[in-house]
Protein backbone atom coordinates (compact mmCIF):
# COMPACT_ATOMS: atom_id res chain seq x y z
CA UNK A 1 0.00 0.00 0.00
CA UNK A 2 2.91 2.38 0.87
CA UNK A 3 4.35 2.10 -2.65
CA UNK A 4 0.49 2.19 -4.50
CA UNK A 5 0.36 5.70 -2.23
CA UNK A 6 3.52 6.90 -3.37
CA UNK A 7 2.83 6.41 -6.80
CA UNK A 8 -0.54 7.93 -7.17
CA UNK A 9 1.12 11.34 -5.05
CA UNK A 10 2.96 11.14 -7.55
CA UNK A 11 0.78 11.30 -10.40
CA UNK A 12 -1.40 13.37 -8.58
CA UNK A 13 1.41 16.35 -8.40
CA UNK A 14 2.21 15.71 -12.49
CA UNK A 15 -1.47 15.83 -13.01
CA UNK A 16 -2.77 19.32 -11.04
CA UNK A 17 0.43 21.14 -11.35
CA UNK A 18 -1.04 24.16 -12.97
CA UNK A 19 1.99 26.22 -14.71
CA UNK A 20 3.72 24.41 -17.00
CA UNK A 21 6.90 25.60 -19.26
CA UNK A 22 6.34 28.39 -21.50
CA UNK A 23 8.70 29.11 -23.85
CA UNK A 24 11.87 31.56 -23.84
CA UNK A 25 10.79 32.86 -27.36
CA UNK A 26 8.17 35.47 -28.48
CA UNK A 27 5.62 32.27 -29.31
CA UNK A 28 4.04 32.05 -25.86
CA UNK A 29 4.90 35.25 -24.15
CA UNK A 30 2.38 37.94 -24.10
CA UNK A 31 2.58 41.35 -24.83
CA UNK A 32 1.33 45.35 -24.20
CA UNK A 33 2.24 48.39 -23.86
CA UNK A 34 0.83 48.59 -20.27
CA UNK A 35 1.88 46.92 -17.06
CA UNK A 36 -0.81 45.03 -17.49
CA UNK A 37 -0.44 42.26 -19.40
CA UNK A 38 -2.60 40.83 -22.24
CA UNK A 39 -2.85 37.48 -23.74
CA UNK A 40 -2.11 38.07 -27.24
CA UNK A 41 0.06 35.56 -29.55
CA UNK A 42 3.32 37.30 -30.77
CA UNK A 43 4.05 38.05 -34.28
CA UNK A 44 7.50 37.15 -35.91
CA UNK A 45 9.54 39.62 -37.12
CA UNK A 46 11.67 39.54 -40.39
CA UNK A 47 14.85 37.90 -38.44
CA UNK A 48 12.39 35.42 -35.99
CA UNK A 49 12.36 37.26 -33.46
CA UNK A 50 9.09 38.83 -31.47
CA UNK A 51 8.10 41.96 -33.00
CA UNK A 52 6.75 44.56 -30.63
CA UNK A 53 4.43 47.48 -32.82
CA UNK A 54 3.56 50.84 -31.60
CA UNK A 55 1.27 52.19 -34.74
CA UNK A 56 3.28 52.58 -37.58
CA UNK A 57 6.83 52.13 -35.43
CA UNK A 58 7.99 48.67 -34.25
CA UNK A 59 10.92 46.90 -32.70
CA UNK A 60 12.01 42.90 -33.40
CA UNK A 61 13.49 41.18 -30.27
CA UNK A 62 16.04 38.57 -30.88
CA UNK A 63 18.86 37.04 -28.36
CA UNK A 64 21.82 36.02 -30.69
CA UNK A 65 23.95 33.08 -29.63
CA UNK A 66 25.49 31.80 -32.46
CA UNK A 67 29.18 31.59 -31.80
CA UNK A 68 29.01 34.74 -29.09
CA UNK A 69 27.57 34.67 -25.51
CA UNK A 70 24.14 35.31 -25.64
CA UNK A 71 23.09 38.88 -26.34
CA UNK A 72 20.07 41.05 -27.43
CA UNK A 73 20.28 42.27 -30.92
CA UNK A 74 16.99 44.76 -31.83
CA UNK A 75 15.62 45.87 -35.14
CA UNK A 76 13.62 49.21 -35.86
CA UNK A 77 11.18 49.45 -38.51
CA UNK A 78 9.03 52.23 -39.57
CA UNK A 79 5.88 51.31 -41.90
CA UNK A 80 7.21 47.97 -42.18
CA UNK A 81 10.46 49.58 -43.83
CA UNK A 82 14.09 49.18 -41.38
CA UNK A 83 15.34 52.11 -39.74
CA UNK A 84 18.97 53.28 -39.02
CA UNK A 85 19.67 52.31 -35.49
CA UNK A 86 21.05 55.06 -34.48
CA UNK A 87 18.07 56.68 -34.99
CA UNK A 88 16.53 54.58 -31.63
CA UNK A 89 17.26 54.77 -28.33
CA UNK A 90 16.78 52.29 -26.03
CA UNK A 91 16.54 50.51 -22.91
CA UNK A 92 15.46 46.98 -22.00
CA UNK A 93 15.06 45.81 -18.27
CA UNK A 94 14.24 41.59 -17.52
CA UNK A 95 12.53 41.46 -13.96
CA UNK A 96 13.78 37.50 -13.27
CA UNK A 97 12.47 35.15 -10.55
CA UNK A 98 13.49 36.34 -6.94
CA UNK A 99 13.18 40.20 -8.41
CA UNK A 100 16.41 40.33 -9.91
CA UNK A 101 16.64 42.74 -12.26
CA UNK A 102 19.03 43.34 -15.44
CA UNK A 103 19.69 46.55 -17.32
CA UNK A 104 20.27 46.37 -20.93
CA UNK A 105 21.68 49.62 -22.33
CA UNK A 106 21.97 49.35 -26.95
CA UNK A 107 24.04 50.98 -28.94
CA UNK A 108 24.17 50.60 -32.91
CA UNK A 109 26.19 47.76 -34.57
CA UNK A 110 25.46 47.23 -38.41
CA UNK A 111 22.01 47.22 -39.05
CA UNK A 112 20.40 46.46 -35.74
CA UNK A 113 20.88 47.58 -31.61
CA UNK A 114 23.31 45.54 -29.39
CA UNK A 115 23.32 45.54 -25.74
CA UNK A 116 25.67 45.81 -23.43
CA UNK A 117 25.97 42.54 -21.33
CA UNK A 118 25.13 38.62 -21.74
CA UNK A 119 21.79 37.57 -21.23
CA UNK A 120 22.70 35.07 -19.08
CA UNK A 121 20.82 31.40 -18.77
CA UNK A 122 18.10 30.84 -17.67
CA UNK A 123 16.09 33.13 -20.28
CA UNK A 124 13.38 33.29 -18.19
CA UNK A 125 11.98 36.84 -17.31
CA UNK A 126 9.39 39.42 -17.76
CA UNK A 127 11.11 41.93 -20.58
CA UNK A 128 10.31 45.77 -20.28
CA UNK A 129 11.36 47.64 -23.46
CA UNK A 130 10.86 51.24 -23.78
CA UNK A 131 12.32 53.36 -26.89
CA UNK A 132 12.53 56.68 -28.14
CA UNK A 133 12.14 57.31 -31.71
CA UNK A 134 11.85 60.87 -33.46
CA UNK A 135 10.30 62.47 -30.31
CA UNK A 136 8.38 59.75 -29.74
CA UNK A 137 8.33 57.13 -26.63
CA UNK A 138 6.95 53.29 -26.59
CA UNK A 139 6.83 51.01 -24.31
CA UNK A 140 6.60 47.41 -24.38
CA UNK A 141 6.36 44.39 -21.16
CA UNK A 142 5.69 40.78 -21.94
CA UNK A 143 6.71 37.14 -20.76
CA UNK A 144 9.61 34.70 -21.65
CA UNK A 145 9.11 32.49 -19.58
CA UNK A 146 10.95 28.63 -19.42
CA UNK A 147 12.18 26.19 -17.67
CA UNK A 148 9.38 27.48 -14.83
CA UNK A 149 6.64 25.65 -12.30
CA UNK A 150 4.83 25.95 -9.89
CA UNK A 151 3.49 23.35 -7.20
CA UNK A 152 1.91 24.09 -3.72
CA UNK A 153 3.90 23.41 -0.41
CA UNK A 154 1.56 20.49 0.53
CA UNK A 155 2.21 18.69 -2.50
CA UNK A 156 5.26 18.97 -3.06
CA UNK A 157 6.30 17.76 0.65
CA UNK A 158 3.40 14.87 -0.04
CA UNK A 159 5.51 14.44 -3.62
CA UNK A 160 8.69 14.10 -1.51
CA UNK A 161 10.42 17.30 -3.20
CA UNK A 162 13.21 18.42 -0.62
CA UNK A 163 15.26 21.17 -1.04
CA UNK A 164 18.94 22.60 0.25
CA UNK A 165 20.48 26.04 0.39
CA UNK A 166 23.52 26.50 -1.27
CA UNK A 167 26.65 27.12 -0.06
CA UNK A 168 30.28 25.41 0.18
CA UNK A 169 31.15 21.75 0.52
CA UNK A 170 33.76 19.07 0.83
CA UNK A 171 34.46 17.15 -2.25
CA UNK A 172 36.23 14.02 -2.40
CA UNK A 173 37.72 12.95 -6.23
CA UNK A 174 37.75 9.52 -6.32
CA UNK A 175 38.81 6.61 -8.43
CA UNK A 176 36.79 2.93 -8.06
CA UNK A 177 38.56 0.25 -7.84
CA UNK A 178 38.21 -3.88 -7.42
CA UNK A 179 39.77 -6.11 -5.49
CA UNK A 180 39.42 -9.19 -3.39
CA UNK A 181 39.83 -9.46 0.28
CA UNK A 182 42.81 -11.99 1.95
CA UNK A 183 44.89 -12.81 4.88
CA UNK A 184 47.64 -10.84 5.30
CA UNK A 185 51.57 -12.01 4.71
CA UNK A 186 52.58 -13.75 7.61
CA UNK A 187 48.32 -14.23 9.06
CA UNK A 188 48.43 -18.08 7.92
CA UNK A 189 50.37 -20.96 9.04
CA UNK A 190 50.77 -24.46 7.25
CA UNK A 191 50.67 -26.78 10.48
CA UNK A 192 52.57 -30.34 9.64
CA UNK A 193 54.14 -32.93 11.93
CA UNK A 194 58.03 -33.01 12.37
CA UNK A 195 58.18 -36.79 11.32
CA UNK A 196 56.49 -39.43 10.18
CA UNK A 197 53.13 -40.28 12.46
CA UNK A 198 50.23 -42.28 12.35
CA UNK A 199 46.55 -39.53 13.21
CA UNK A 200 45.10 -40.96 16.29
CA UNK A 201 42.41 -38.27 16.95
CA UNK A 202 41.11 -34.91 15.59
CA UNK A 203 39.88 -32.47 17.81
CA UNK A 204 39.74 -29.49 15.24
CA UNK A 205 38.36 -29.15 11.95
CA UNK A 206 37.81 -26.21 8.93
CA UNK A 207 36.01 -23.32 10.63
CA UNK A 208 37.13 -23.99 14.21
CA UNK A 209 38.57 -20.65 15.98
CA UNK A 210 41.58 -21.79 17.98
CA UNK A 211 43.80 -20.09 20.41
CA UNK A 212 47.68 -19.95 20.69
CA UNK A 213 48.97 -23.96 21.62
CA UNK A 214 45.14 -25.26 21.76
CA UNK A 215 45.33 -28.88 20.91
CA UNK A 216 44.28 -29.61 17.20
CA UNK A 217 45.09 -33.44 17.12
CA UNK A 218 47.09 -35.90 18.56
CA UNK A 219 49.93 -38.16 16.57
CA UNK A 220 51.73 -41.39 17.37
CA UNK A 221 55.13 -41.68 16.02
CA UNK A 222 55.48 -44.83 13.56
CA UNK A 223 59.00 -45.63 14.80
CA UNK A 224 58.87 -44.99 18.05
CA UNK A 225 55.16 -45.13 19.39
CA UNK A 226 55.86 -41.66 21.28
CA UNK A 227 52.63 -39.49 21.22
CA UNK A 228 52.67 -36.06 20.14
CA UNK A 229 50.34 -33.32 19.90
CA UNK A 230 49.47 -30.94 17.26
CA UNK A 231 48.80 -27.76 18.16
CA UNK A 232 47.93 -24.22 16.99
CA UNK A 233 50.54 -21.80 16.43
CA UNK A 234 48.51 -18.59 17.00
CA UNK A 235 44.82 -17.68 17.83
CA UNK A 236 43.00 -17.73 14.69
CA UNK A 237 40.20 -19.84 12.60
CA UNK A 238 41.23 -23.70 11.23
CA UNK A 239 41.00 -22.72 7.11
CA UNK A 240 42.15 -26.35 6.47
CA UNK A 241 42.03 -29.73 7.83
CA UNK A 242 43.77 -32.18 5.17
CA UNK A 243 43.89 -35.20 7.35
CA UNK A 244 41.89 -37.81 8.92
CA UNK A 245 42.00 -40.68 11.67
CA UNK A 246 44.43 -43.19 10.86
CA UNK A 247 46.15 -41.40 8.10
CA UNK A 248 50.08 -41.46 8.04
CA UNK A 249 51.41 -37.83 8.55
CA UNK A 250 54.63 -36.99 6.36
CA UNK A 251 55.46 -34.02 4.73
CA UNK A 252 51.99 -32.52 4.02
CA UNK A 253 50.51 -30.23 6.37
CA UNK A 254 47.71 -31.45 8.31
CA UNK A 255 45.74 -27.79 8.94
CA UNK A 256 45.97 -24.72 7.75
CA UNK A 257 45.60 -21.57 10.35
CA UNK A 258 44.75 -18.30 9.45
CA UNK A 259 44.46 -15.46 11.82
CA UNK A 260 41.15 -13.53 10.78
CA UNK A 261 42.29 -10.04 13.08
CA UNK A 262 44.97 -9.71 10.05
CA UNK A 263 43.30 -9.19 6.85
CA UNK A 264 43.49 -6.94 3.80
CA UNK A 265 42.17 -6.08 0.99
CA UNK A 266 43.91 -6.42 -2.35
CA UNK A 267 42.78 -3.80 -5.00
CA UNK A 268 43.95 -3.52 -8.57
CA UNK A 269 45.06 -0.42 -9.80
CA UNK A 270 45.89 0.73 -13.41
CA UNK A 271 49.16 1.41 -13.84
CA UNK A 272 47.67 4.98 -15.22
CA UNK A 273 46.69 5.43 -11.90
CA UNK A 274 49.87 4.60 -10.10
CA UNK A 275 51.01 8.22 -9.67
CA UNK A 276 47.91 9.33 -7.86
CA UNK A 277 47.11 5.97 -5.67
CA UNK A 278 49.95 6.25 -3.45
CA UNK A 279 50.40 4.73 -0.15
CA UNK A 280 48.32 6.89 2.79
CA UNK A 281 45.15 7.91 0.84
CA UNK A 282 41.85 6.78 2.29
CA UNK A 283 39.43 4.31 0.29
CA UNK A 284 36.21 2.93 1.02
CA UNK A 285 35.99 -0.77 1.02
CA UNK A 286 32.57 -2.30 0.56
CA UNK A 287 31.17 -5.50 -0.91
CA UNK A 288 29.48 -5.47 -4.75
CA UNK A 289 26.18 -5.19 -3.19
CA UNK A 290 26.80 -2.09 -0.40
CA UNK A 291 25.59 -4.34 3.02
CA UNK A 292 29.23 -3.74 4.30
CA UNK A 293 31.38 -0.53 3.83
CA UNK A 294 34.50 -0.18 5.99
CA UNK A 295 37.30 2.95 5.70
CA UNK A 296 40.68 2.55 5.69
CA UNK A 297 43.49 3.61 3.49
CA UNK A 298 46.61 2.30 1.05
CA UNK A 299 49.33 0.91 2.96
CA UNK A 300 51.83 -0.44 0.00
CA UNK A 301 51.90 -2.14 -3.18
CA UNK A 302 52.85 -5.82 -4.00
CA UNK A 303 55.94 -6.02 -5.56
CA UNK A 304 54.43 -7.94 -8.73
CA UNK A 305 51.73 -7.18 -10.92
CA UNK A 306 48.73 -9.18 -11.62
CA UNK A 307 49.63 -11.71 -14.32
CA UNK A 308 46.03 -11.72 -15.57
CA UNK A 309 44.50 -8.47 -15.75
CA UNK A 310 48.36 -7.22 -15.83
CA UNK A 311 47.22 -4.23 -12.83
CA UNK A 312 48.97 -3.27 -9.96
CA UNK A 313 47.67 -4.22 -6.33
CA UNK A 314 47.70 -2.13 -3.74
CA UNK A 315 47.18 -3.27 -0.27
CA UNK A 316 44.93 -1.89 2.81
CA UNK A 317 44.32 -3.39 5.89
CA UNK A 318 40.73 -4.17 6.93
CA UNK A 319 39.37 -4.80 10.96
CA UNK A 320 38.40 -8.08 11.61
CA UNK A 321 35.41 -6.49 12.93
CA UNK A 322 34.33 -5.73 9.22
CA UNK A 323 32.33 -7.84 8.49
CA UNK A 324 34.22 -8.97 5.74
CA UNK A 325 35.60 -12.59 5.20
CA UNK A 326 38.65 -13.96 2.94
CA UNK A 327 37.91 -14.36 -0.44
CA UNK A 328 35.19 -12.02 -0.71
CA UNK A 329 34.89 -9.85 -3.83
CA UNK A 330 35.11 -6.18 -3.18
CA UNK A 331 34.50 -2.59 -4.98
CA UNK A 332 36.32 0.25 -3.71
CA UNK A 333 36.39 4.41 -3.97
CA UNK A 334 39.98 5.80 -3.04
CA UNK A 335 40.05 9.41 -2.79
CA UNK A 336 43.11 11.10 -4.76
CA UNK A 337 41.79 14.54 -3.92
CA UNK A 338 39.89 16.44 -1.63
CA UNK A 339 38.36 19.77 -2.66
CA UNK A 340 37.18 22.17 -0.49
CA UNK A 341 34.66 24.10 -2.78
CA UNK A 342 33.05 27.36 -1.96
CA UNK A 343 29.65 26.17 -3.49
CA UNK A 344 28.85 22.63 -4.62
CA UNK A 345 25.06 21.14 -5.12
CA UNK A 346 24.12 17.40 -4.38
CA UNK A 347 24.16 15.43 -7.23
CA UNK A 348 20.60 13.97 -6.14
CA UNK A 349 19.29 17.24 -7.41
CA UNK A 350 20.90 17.30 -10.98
CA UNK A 351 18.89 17.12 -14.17
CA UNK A 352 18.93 17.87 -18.00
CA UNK A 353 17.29 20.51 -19.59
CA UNK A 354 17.87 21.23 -22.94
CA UNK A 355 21.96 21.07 -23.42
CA UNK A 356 22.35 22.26 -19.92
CA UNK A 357 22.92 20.33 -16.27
CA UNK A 358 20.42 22.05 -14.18
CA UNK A 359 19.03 22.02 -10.66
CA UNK A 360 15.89 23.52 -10.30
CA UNK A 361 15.59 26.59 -7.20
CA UNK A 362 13.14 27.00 -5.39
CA UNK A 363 11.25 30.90 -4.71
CA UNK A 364 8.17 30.42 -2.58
CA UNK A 365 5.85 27.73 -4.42
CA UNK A 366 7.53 28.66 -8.02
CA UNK A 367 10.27 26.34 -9.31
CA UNK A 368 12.79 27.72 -12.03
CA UNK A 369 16.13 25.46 -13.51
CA UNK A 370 18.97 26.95 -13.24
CA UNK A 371 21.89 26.65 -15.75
CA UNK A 372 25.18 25.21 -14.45
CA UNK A 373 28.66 25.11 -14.91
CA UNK A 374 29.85 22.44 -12.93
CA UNK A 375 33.69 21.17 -12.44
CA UNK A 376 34.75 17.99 -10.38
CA UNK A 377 32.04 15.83 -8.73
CA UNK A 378 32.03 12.85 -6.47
CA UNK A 379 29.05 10.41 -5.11
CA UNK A 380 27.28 13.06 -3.40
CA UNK A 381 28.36 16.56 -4.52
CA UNK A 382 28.93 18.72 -7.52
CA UNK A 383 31.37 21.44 -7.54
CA UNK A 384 30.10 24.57 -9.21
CA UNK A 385 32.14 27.07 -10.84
CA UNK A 386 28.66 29.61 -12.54
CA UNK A 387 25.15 29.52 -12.76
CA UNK A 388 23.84 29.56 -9.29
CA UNK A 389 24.10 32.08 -6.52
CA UNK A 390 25.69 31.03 -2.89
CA UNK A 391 22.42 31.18 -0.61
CA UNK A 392 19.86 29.99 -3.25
CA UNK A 393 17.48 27.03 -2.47
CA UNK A 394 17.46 24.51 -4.95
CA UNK A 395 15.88 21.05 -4.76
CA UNK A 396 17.48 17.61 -3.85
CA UNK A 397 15.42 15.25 -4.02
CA UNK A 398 12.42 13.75 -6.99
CA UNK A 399 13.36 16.78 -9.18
CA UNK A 400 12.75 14.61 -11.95
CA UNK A 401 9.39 15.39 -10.83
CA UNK A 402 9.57 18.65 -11.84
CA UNK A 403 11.33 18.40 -14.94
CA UNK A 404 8.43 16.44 -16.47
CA UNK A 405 6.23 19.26 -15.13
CA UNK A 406 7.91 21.55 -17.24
CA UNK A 407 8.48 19.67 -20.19
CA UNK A 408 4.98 18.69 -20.56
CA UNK A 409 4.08 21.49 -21.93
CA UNK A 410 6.69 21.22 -25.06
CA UNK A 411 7.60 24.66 -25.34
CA UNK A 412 11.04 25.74 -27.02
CA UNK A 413 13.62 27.62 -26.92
CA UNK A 414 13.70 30.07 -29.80
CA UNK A 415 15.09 33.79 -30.49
C-alpha cells in the first residue's frame, strides 16, 4: 500500500500542477504596452524574433547566440520599412524570478541595436522595453518564460520534493577500484608434523577458531610409538584440515591456520593510476552489493603485478570487525583529492534541460532550472564554478518530478 500511495502522489502532483513551461521565445509570451499584461500571440519579425508594434513604429526582439555569448540584438522598422539604429534609443530591463533585475543599455552595430551585457541562462523573465524614436516614446512588457513551475507546499512535501540552500562543501575525487579481500603475509600458518606419524584423533576441523597452543590433534610416532600433539601456532580460525584418523602424517601439512584479526584487501590499480594511488590515501571498502562498507586507506603495493588483468595491487588493511571474510569480492572508492569548494550542489538534485545540467531553485511555491557550470564531482556533490548564486534554495530530491512538469508542456527555446 505504501508504494500504491507513493505512486498515485505522484501522479497526482504531475497531473494538477497548474503552470507548465512556456517558452523563452516570443511564441508564448504575451505582450502590451501597459503593465498590465494581455494574452495576445506574438508576431515574428523579419529575423524570428518577437516583433513589438507601436502604430506605424515597431521593434524585433532577438537574443543572438550563435558563436558569441548570448546577447540582445533589436531591429527598428518604420511602416514595415528598417530604420537606421542610431536613430533609436533604447533601454530593455528583464525582472527574473526572486526580483532580480538586469539593465540592458543598446548601442548601434550594423544594421540592428546591441546591448551591453550577456543575457545570461536561464532566459526566463518578464522583458520591459521602452524606446525613443523621433520624439516619440513606446513602451513594451511581456513574458519569456521557461524552464518554470509551480506546485503548492503540501504537495510537493506529499511528492517528496526536498530542497537545500547553497553554499560550500567538501568534495572528495575519487577513483573505483576492485579487489578481493585476503589474509595478510605472515596471518596463515601451514601446520605439519616433524616426522612421520600415524593420526590418532582430531579435535579441530575447517572453521574452528583456535587459540595460541590449543590442541588440534594428537599423533603417534610410527618408529617410536611416542605421542605427540598438534597444536595451533597462533589464535585464529582452522581454514584447512587435510587429514583424517588413521592417516600417516609426512610431509603434508595437516591444517591450515589463518588469523582472521589480520586481513586486507587487495585492489587492482591501473598502472595509469599509479602516480595518484599512493600509499596513505583513504578508500572505502565495501562488498558489490553495499551491506558492508568499511574505511581505511593504502598501505603499499605488492611487488608484482597481476599476471592476468596485468594491474597493480595495492594493499589496505581491513578490521576483523568488518564484516568482511577472505575471499570475498570487493569494490572500492579511493580518494586522490579532496576539494574544499566554496559552493557545490548534491548530485541527487541534478537534471537535464535542454543542453544544460540544471538544478531547479526553489522561490516560494515557483520552481525555475537553473543553468550550471559544474567542475569535479564525487558520489554526493557537484562542484560549481557559474550559474547559481551562494544562498539559493534549490531542490534535492524527486526533481525529476519537476522536470516532467515543465516539459509537458513542449515549449522551445527560440530567439
Amino acid at each position: 500500500m505504501k508504494h500504491c500511495t507513493t505512486y498515485l502522489l505522484y501522479s497526482l502532483m504531475i497531473f494538477t500542477v497548474a503552470i507548465g513551461l512556456v517558452g523563452c521565445s516570443a511564441d508564448s509570451a504575451t505582450t502590451t504596452d501597459t503593465p498590465e499584461l494581455a494574452e495576445t500571440e506574438a508576431i515574428k519579425g523579419p529575423n524570428g524574433g518577437r516583433l513589438l508594434s507601436d502604430g506605424d513604429f515597431a521593434i524585433e526582439v532577438t537574443i543572438f547566440e550563435t558563436g558569441v555569448d548570448p546577447q540582445f540584438r533589436l531591429y527598428a522598422y518604420q511602416d514595415g520599412e528598417p530604420l537606421s539604429p542610431d536613430q533609436v534609443d533604447l533601454t530593455l530591463e528583464l525582472k527574473r524570478l526572486g526580483d532580480q533585475v538586469d539593465r540592458f543599455k543598446f548601442s548601434p552595430q550594423g544594421n540592428y541595436l546591441v546591448g551591453d551585457g550577456i543575457v545570461t541562462e536561464p532566459h526566463s523573465f518578464v522583458v520591459t522595453i521602452n524606446a525613443r524614436y523621433n520624439g516619440r516614446a513606446s513602451a513594451w512588457t511581456y513574458d519569456a518564460i521557461e524552464g518554470r513551475t509551480e506546485i503548492a507546499d503540501a504537495l510537493a512535501k506529499a511528492a517528496g520534493i526536498t530542497t537545500e540552500i547553497a553554499g560550500a562543501a567538501t568534495v572528495d575525487i575519487s577513483i573505483p577500484v576492485t579487489g578481493k579481500i585476503t589474509f595478510a603475509p605472515g596471518a596463515t600458518a601451514k601446520v605439519k608434523s616433524p616426522y612421520t606419524a600415524r593420526v590418532l584423533s582430531i579435535t579441530k576441523s575447517v572453521g574452528d577458531r583456535v587459540g595460541s597452543g590449543e590442541t588440534l590433534a594428537l599423533l603417534e610416532n610410527v618408529s617410536t610409538l611416542q605421542p605427540l600433539t598438534i597444536t595451533a601456532p597462533f589464535n585464529g580460525v582452522v581454514i584447512e584440515r587435510n587429514t583424517n584418523v588413521g592417516d600417516v602424517a609426512g610431509s603434508q601439512a595437516l591444517f591450515a591456520i589463518g588469523d582472521t584479526s589480520q586481513m586486507e584487501a587487495r585492489l587492482h590499480i591501473f598502472p595509469k593510476d599509479r602516480q595518484k594511488v599512493t600509499p596513505g590515501l583513504a578508500v572505502k571498502i565495501e562488498t558489490p552489493i553495499g551491506d558492508k562498507a568499511v574505511q581505511t586507506e593504502i598501505s603499499a603495493y605488492m611487488p608484482m603485478a597481476d599476471p592476468l588483468s596485468q594491474t597493480l595491487i595495492a594493499r589496505t588493511p581491513v578490521p576483523a570487525d568488518a564484516g568482511f571474510y577472505p575471499g570475498m569480492r570487493v569494490n572500492g572508492e579511493i580518494v586522490v583529492e579532496t576539494i574544499d569548494a566554496p559552493l557545490a550542489v548534491r548530485t541527487s538534485g541534478l537534471q537535464r534541460f535542454r543542453d544544460f545540467t540544471v538544478v531547479f531553485a526553489r522561490v516560494d511555491e515557483t520552481y525555475e532550472v537553473r543553468m550550471l557550470d559544474l567542475g569535479a564531482r564525487d558520489r554526493e556533490w557537484a562542484v560549481v564554478h557559474g550559474g547559481l548564486e551562494p544562498g539559493t534554495e534549490y531542490v534535492t530530491a524527486n526533481a525529476f518530478l519537476l522536470k516532467a512538469d515543465v516539459e509537458k508542456s513542449g515549449a522551445g527555446h527560440d530567439h
